[in-house]
C-alpha atoms as a PDB file:
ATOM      1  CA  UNK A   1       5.589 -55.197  38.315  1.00  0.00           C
ATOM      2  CA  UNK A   2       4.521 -57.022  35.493  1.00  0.00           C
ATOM      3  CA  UNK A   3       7.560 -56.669  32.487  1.00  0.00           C
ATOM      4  CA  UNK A   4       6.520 -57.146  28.478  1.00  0.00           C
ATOM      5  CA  UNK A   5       8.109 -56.383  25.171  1.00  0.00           C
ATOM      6  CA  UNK A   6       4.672 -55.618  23.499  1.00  0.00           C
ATOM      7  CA  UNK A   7       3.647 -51.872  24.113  1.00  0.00           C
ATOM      8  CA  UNK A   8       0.290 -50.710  25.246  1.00  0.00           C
ATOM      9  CA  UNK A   9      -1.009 -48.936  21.405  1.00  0.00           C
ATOM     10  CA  UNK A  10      -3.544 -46.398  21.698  1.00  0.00           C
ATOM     11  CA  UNK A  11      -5.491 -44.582  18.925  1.00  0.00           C
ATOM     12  CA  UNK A  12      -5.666 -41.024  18.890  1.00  0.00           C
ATOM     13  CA  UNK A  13      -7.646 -38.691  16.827  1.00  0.00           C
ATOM     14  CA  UNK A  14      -7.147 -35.152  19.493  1.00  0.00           C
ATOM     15  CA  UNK A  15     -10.965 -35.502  20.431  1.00  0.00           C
ATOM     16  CA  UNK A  16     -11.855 -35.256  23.558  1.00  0.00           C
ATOM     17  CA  UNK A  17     -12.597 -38.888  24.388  1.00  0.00           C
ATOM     18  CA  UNK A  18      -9.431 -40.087  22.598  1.00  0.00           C
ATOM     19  CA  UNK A  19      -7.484 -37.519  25.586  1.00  0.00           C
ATOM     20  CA  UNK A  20      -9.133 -39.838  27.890  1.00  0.00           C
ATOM     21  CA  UNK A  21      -7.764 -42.804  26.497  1.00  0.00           C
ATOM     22  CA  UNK A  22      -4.355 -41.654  26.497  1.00  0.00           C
ATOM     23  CA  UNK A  23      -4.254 -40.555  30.053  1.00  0.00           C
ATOM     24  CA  UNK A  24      -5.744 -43.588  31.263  1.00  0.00           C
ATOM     25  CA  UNK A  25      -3.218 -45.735  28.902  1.00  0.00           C
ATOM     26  CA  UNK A  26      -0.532 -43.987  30.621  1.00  0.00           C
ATOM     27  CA  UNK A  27      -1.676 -45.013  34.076  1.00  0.00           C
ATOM     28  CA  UNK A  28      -1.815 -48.280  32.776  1.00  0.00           C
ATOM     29  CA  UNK A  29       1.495 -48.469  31.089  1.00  0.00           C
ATOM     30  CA  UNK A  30       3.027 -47.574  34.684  1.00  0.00           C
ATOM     31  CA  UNK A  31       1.415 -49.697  36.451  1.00  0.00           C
ATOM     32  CA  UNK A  32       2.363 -52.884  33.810  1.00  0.00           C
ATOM     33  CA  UNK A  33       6.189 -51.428  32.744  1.00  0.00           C
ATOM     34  CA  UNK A  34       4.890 -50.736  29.545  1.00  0.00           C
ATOM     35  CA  UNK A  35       5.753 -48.295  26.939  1.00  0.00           C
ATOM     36  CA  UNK A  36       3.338 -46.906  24.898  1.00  0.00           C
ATOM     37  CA  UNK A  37       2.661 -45.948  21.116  1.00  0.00           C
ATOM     38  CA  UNK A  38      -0.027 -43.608  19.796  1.00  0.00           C
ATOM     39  CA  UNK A  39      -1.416 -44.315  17.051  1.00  0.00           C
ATOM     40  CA  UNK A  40      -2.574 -41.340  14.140  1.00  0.00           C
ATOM     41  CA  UNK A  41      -4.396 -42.891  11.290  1.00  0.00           C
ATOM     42  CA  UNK A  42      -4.811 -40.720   8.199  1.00  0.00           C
ATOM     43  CA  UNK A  43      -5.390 -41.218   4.604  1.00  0.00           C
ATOM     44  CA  UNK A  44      -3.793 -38.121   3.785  1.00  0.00           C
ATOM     45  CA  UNK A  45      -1.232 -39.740   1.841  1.00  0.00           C
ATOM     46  CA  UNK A  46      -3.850 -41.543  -0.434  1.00  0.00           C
ATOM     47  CA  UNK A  47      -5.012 -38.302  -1.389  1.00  0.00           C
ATOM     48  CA  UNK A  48      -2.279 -36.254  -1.964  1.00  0.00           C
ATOM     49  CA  UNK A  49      -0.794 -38.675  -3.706  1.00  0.00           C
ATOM     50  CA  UNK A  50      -0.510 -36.563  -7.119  1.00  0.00           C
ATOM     51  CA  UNK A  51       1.196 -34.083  -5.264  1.00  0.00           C
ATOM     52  CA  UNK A  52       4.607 -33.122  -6.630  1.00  0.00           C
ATOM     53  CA  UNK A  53       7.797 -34.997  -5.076  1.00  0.00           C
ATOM     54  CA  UNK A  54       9.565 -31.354  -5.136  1.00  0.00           C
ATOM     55  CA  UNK A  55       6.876 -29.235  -3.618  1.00  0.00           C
ATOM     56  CA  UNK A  56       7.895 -28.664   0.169  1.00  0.00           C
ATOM     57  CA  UNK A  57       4.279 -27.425   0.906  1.00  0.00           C
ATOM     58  CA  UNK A  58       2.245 -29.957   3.037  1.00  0.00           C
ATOM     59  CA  UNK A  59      -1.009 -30.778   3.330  1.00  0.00           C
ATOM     60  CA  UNK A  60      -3.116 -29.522   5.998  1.00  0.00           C
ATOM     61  CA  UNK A  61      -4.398 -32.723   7.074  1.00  0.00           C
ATOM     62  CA  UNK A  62      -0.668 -34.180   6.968  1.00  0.00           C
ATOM     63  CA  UNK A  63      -0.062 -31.268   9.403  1.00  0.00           C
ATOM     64  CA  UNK A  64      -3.076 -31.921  11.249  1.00  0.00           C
ATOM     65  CA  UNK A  65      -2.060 -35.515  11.987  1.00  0.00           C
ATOM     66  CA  UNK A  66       1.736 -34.398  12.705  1.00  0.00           C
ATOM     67  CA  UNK A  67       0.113 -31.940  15.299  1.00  0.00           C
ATOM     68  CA  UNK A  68      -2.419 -34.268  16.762  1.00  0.00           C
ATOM     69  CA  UNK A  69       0.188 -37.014  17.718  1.00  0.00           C
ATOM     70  CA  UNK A  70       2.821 -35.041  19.105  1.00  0.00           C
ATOM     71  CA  UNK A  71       0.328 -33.167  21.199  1.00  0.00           C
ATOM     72  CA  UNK A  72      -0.958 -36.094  22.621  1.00  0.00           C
ATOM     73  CA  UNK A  73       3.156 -37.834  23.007  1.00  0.00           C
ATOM     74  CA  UNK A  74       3.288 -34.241  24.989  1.00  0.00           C
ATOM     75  CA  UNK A  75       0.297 -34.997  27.052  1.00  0.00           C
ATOM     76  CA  UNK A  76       1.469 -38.546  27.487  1.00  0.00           C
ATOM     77  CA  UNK A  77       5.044 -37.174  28.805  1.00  0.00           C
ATOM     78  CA  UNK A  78       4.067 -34.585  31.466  1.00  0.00           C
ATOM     79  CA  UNK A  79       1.648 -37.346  32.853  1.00  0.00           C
ATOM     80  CA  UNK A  80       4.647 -39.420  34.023  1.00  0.00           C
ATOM     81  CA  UNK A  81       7.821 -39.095  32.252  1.00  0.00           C
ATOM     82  CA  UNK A  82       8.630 -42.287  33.374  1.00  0.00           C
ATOM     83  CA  UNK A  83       6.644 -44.103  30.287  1.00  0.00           C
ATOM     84  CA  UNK A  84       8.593 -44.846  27.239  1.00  0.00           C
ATOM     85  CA  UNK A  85       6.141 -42.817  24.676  1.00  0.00           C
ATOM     86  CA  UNK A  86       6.364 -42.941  20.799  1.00  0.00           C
ATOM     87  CA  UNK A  87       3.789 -41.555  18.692  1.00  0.00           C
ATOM     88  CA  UNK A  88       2.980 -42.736  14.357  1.00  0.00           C
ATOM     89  CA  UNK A  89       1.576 -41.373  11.656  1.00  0.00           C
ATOM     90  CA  UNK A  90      -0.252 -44.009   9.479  1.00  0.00           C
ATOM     91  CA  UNK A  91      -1.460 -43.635   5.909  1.00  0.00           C
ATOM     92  CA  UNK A  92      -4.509 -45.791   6.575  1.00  0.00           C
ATOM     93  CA  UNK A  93      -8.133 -45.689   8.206  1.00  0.00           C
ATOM     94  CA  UNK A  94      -8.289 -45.793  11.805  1.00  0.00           C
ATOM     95  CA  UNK A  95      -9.891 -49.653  11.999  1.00  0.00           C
ATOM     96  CA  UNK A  96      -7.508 -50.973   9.236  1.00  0.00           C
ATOM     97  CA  UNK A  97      -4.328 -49.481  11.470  1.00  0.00           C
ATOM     98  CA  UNK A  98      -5.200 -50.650  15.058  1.00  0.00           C
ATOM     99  CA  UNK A  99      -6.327 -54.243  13.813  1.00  0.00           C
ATOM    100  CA  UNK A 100      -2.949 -54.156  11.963  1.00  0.00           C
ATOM    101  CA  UNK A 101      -1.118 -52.843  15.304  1.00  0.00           C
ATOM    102  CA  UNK A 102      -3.222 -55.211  17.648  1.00  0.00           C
ATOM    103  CA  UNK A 103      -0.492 -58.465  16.422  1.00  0.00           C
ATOM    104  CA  UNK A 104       2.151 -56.248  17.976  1.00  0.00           C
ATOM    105  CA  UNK A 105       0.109 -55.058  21.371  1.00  0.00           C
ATOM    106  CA  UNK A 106       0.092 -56.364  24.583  1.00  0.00           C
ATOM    107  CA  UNK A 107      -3.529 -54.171  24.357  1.00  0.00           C
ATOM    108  CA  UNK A 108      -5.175 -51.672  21.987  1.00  0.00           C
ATOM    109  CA  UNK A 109      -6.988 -48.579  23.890  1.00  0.00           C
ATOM    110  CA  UNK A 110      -9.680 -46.680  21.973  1.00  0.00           C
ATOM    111  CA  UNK A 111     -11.788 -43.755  23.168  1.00  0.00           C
ATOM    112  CA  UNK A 112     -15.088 -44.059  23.178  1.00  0.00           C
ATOM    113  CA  UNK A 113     -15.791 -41.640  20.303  1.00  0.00           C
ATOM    114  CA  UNK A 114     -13.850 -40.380  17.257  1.00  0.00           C
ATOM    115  CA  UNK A 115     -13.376 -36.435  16.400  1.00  0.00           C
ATOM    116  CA  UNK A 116     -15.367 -37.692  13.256  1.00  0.00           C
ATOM    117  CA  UNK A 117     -18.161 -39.257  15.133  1.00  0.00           C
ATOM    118  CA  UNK A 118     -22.049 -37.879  15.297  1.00  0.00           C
ATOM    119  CA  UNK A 119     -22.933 -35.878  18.457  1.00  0.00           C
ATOM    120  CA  UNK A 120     -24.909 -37.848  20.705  1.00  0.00           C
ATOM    121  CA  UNK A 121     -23.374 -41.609  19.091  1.00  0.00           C
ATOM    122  CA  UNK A 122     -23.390 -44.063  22.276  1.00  0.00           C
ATOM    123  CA  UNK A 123     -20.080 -45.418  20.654  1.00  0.00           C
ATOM    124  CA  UNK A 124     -17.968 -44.907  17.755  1.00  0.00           C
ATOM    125  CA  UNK A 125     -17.961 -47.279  15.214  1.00  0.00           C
ATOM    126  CA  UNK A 126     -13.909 -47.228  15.108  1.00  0.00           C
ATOM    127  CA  UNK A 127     -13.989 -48.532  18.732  1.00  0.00           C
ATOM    128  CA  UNK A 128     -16.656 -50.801  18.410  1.00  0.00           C
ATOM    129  CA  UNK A 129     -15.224 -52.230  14.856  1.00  0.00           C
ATOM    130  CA  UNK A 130     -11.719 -52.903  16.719  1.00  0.00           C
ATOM    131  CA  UNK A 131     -13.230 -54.450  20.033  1.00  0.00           C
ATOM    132  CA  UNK A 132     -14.976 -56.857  17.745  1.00  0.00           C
ATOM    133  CA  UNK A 133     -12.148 -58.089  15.566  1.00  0.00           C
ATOM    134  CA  UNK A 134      -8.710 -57.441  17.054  1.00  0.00           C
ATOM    135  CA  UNK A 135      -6.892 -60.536  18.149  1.00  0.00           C
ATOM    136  CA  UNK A 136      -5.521 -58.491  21.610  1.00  0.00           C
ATOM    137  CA  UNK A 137      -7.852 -57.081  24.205  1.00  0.00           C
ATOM    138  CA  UNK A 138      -9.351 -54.089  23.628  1.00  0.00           C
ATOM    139  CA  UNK A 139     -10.182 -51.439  26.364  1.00  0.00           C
ATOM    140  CA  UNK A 140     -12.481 -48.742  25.373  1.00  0.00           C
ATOM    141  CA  UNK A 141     -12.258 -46.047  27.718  1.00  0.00           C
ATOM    142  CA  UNK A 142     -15.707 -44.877  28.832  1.00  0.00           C
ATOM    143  CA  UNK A 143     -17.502 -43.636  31.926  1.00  0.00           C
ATOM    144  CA  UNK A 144     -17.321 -40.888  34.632  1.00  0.00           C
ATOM    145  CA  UNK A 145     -14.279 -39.300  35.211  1.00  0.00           C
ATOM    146  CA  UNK A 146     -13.908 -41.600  38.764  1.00  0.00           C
ATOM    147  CA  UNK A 147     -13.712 -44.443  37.131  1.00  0.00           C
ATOM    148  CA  UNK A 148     -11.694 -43.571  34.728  1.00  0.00           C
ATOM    149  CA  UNK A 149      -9.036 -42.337  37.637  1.00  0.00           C
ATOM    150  CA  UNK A 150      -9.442 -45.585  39.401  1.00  0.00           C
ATOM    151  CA  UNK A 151     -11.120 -43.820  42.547  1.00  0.00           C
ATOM    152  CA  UNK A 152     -13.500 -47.441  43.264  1.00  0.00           C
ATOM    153  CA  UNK A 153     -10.699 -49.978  43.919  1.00  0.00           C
ATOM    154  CA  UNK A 154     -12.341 -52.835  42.312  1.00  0.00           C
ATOM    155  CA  UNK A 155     -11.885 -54.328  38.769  1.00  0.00           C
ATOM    156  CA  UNK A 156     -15.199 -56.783  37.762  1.00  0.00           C
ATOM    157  CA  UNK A 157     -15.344 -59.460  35.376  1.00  0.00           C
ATOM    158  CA  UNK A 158     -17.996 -61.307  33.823  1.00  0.00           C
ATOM    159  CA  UNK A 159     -18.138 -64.907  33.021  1.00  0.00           C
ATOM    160  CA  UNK A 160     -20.523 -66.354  30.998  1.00  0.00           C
ATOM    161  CA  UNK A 161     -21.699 -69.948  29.549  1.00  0.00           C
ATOM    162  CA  UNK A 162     -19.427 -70.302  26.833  1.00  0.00           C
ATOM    163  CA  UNK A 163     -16.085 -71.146  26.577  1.00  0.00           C
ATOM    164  CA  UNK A 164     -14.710 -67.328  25.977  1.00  0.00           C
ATOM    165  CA  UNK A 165     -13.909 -66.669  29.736  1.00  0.00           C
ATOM    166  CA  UNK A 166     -10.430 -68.203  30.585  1.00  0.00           C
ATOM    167  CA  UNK A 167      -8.581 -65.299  28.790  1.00  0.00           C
ATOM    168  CA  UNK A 168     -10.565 -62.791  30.449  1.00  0.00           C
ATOM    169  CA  UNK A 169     -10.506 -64.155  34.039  1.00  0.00           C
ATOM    170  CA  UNK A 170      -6.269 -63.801  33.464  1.00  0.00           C
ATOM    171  CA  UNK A 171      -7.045 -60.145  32.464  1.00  0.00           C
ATOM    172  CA  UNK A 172      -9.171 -59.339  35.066  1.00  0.00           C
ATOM    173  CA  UNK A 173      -6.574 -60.871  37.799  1.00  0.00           C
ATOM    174  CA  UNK A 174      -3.554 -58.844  36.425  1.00  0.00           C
ATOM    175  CA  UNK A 175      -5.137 -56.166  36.327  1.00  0.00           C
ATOM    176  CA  UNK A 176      -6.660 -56.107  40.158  1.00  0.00           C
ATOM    177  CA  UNK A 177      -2.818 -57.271  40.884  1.00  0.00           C
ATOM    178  CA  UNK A 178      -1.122 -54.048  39.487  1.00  0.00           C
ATOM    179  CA  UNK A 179      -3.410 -52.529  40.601  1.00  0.00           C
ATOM    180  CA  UNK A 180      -3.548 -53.349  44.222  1.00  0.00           C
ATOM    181  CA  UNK A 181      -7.422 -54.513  44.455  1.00  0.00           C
ATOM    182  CA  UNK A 182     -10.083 -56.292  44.959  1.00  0.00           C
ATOM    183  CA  UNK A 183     -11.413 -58.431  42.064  1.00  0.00           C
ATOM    184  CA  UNK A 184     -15.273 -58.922  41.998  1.00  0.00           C
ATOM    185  CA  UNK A 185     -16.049 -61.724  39.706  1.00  0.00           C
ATOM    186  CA  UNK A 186     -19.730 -62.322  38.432  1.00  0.00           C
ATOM    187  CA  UNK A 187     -21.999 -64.943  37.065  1.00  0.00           C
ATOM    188  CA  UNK A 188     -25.456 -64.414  36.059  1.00  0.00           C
ATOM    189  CA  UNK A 189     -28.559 -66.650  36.179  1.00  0.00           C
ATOM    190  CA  UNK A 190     -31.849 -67.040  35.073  1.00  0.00           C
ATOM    191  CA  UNK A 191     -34.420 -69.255  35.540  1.00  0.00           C
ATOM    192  CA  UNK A 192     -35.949 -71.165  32.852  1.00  0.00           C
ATOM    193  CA  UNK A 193     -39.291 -70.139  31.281  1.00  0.00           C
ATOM    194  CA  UNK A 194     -40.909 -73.430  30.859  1.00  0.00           C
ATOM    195  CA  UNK A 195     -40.165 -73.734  35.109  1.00  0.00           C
ATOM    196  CA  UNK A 196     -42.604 -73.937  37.493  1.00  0.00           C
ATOM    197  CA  UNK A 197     -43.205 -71.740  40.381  1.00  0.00           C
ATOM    198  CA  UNK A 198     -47.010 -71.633  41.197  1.00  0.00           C
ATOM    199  CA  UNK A 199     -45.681 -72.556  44.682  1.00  0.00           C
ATOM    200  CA  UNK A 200     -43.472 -70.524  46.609  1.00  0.00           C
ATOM    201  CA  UNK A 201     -41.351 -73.148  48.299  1.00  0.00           C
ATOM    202  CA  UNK A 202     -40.876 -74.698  44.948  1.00  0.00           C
ATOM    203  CA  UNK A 203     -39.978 -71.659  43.605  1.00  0.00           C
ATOM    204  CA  UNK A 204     -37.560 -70.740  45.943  1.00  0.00           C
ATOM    205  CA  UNK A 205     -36.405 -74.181  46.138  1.00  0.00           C
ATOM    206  CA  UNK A 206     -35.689 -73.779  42.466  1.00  0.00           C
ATOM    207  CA  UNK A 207     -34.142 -70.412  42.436  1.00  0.00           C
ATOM    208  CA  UNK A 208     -31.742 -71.587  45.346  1.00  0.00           C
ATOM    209  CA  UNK A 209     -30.728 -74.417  42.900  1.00  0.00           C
ATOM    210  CA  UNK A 210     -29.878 -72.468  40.379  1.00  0.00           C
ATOM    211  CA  UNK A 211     -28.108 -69.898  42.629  1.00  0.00           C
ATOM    212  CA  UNK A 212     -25.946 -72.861  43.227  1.00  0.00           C
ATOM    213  CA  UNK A 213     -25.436 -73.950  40.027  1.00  0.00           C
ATOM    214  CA  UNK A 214     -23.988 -70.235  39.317  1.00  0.00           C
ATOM    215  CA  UNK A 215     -21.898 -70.009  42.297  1.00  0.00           C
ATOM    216  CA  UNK A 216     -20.287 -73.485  41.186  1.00  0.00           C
ATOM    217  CA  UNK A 217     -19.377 -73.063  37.978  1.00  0.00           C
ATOM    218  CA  UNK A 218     -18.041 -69.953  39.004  1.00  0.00           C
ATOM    219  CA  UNK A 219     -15.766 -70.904  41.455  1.00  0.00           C
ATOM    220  CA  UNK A 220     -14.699 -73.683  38.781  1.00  0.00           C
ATOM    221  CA  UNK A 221     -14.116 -70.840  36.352  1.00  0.00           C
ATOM    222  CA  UNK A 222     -12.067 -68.864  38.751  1.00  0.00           C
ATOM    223  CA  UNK A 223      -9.977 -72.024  40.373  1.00  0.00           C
ATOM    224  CA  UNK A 224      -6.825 -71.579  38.661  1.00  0.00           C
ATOM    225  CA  UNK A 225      -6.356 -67.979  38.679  1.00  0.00           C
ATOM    226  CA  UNK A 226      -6.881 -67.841  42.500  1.00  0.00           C
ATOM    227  CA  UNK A 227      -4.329 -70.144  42.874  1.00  0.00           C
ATOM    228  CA  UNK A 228      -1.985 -68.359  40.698  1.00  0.00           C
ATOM    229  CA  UNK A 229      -2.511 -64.205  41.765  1.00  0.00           C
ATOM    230  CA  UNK A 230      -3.235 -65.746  46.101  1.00  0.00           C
ATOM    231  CA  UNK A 231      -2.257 -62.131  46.904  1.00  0.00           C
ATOM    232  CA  UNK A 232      -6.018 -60.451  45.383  1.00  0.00           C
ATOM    233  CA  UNK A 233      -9.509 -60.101  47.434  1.00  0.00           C
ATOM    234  CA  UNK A 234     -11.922 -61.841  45.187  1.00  0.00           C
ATOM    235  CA  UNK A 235     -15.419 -61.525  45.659  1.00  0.00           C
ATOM    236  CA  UNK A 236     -17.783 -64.131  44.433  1.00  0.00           C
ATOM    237  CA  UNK A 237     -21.561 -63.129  43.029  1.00  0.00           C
ATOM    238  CA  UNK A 238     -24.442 -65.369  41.388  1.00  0.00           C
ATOM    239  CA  UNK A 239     -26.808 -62.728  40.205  1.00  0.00           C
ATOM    240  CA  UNK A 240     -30.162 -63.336  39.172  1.00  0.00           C
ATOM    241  CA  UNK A 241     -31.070 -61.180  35.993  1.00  0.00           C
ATOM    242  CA  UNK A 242     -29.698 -60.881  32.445  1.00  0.00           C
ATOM    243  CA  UNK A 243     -26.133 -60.631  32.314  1.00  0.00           C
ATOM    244  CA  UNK A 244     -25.818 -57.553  30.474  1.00  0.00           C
ATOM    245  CA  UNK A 245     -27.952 -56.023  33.192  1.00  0.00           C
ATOM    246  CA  UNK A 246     -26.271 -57.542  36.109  1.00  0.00           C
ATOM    247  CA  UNK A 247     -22.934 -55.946  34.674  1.00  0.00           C
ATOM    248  CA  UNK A 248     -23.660 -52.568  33.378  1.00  0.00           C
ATOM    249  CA  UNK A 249     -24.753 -52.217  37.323  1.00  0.00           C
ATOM    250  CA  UNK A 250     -21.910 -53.395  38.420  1.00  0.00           C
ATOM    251  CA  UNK A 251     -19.935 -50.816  36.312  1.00  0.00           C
ATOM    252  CA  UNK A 252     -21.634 -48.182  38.342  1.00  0.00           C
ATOM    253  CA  UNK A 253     -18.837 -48.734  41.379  1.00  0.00           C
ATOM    254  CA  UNK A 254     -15.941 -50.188  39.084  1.00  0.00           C
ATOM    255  CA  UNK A 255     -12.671 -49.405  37.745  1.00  0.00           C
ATOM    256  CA  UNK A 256     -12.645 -51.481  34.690  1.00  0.00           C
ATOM    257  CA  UNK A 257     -15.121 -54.199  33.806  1.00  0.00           C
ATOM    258  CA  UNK A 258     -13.929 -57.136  31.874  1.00  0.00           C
ATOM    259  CA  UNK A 259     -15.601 -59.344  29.195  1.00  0.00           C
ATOM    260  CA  UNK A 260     -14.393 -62.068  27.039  1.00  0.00           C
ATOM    261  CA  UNK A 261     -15.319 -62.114  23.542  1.00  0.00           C
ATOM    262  CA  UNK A 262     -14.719 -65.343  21.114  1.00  0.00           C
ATOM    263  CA  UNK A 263     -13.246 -65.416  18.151  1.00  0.00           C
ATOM    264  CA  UNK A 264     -14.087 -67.717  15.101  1.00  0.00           C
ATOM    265  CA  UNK A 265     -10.977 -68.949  12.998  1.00  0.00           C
ATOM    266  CA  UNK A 266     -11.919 -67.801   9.418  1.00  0.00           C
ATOM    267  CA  UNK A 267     -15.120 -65.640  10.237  1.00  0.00           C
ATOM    268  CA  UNK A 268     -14.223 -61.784   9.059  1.00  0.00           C
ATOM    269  CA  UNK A 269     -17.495 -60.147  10.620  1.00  0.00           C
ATOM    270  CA  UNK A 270     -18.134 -58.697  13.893  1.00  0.00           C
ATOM    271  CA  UNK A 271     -17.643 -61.193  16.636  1.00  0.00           C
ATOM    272  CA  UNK A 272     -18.702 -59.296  19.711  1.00  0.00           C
ATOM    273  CA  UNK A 273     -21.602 -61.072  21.734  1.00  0.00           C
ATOM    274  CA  UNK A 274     -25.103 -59.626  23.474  1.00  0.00           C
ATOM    275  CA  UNK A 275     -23.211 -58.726  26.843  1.00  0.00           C
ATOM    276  CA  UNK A 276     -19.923 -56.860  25.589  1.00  0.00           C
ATOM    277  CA  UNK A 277     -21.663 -54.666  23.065  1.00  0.00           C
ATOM    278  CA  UNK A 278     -23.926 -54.109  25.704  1.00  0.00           C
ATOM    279  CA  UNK A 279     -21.200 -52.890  28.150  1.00  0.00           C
ATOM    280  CA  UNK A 280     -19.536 -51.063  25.261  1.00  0.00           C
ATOM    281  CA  UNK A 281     -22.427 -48.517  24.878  1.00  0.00           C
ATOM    282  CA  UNK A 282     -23.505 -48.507  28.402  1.00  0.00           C
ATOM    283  CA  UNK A 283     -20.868 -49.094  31.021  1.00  0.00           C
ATOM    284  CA  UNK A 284     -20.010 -46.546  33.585  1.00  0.00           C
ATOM    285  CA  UNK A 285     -16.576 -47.250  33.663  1.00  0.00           C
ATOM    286  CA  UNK A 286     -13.628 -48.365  30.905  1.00  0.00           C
ATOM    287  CA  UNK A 287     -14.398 -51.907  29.334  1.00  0.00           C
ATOM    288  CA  UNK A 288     -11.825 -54.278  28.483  1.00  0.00           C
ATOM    289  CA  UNK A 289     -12.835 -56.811  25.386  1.00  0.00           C
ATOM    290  CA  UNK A 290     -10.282 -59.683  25.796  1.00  0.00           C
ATOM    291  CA  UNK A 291     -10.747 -62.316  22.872  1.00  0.00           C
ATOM    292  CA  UNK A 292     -10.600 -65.822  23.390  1.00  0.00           C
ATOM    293  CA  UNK A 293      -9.659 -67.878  20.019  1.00  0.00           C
ATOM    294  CA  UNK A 294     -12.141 -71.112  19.860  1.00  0.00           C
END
């Protein structure tokens, strides 16, 4: 059992997706000896501002928010009342108040789309706004309802080129440690478009080469967490293909898939590469963001 001070914050709105979130957050809180706070964000307060001090009225979309959270603390209680639940109210917008509550969370968990959200929108911009700034991971909970429950037994994580996987490979391993299994760990490859392969022993010869290559860098990548969780069953893949491709059917079977994402000291815009954002509007299963500071 893994034991933190930081809770497990997730953002609730009382849409449907946001539900999800919360029942999968409180599987996850159980499993890590987490509590967890929800998170309302309203800007109620900003509106009704002129309101007299004395009036004892409320506003209905104070009430609303009021409603919303403890309904979901409820839902979070009867799941397993051993989780430590608290539930806020915050006068702010949604992306505003999880960034803020991200430098106080072991995580942030989002749904994938708000009550406020268009019909038929692959993900909400509140959930893809906080995976691509907030300075915790992010898990945006997403897919059929099997892998939502954990039914697969297998968390996946991608590693890329760059230098934004260390952070994630720790994720991944803690989480197929709580959750008793197997860890499939994956490393695309492509071959180059200037290479030649007229021939078919040369281009197998090269294809094998780079297969290599893959499989290398990814054992390299994955050295020191072995060592550190010996207890989980990793499984090792070099697949050829774009990454983003590679992953989203890997999702298909998973748990939770696991990206790393970079962050840029100083830059305030999106920073959410090719493959996540893929992943984010696509997976079949919940996707965990996990930043990586350059």
């Amino acid at each position: 059992m893994v034991t933190m001070e930081l809770p497990l914050v997730v953002g609730v709105d009382g849409s449907d997706s946001s539900l999800d979130a919360v029942d999968w957050a409180v599987d996850e809180a159980a499993r890590l000896g987490l509590s967890l706070r929800l998170v309302y964000a309203s800007l109620w307060e900003r509106y009704e501002g002129g309101r007299p001090s004395f009036s004892i009225d409320r506003p209905a979309e104070e009430v609303m928010a009021q409603h919303i959270a403890a309904s979901c603390a409820e839902r979070a209680r009867l799941r397993n009342p051993e989780v430590k639940v608290s539930s806020d109210v915050l006068p702010d917008d949604a992306v505003s108040a999880l960034l803020h509550a991200a430098h106080e969370s072991f995580a942030l968990v989002t749904g994938s789309r708000g009550r406020g959200e268009v019909a038929g929108m692959l993900l909400g911009s509140v959930s893809l706004t906080v995976a691509a700034r907030a300075v915790c991971p992010v898990i945006v909970v997403r897919g059929g309802k099997r892998n939502r429950q954990g039914s697969f037994g297998r968390v996946v994580v991608g590693l890329g080129d760059s230098e934004e996987g260390s952070a994630a490979v720790r994720f991944a391993f803690r989480e197929a440690e709580t959750r008793g299994c197997a860890l499939h760990a994956v490393r695309a490859w492509r071959r180059p478009a200037h290479e030649h392969v007229d021939h078919p022993l040369i281009a197998d010869d090269a294809a094998g080469a780079h297969e290599e290559r893959a499989s290398a860098l990814l054992t390299d990548a994955l050295r020191d967490a072995v060592r550190n969780h010996p207890q989980v069953e990793v499984h090792r893949q070099a697949a050829e293909g774009p990454a983003h491709k590679v992953l989203l059917d890997a999702s298909s079977d998973a748990d939770l898939v696991v990206v790393g994402a970079r962050r840029r000291h100083g830059h305030v815009g999106l920073q959410l590469g090719r493959v996540a954002h893929a992943l984010l509007h696509h997976a079949e299963c919940p996707v965990a963001v996990v930043p990586q500071r350059a």
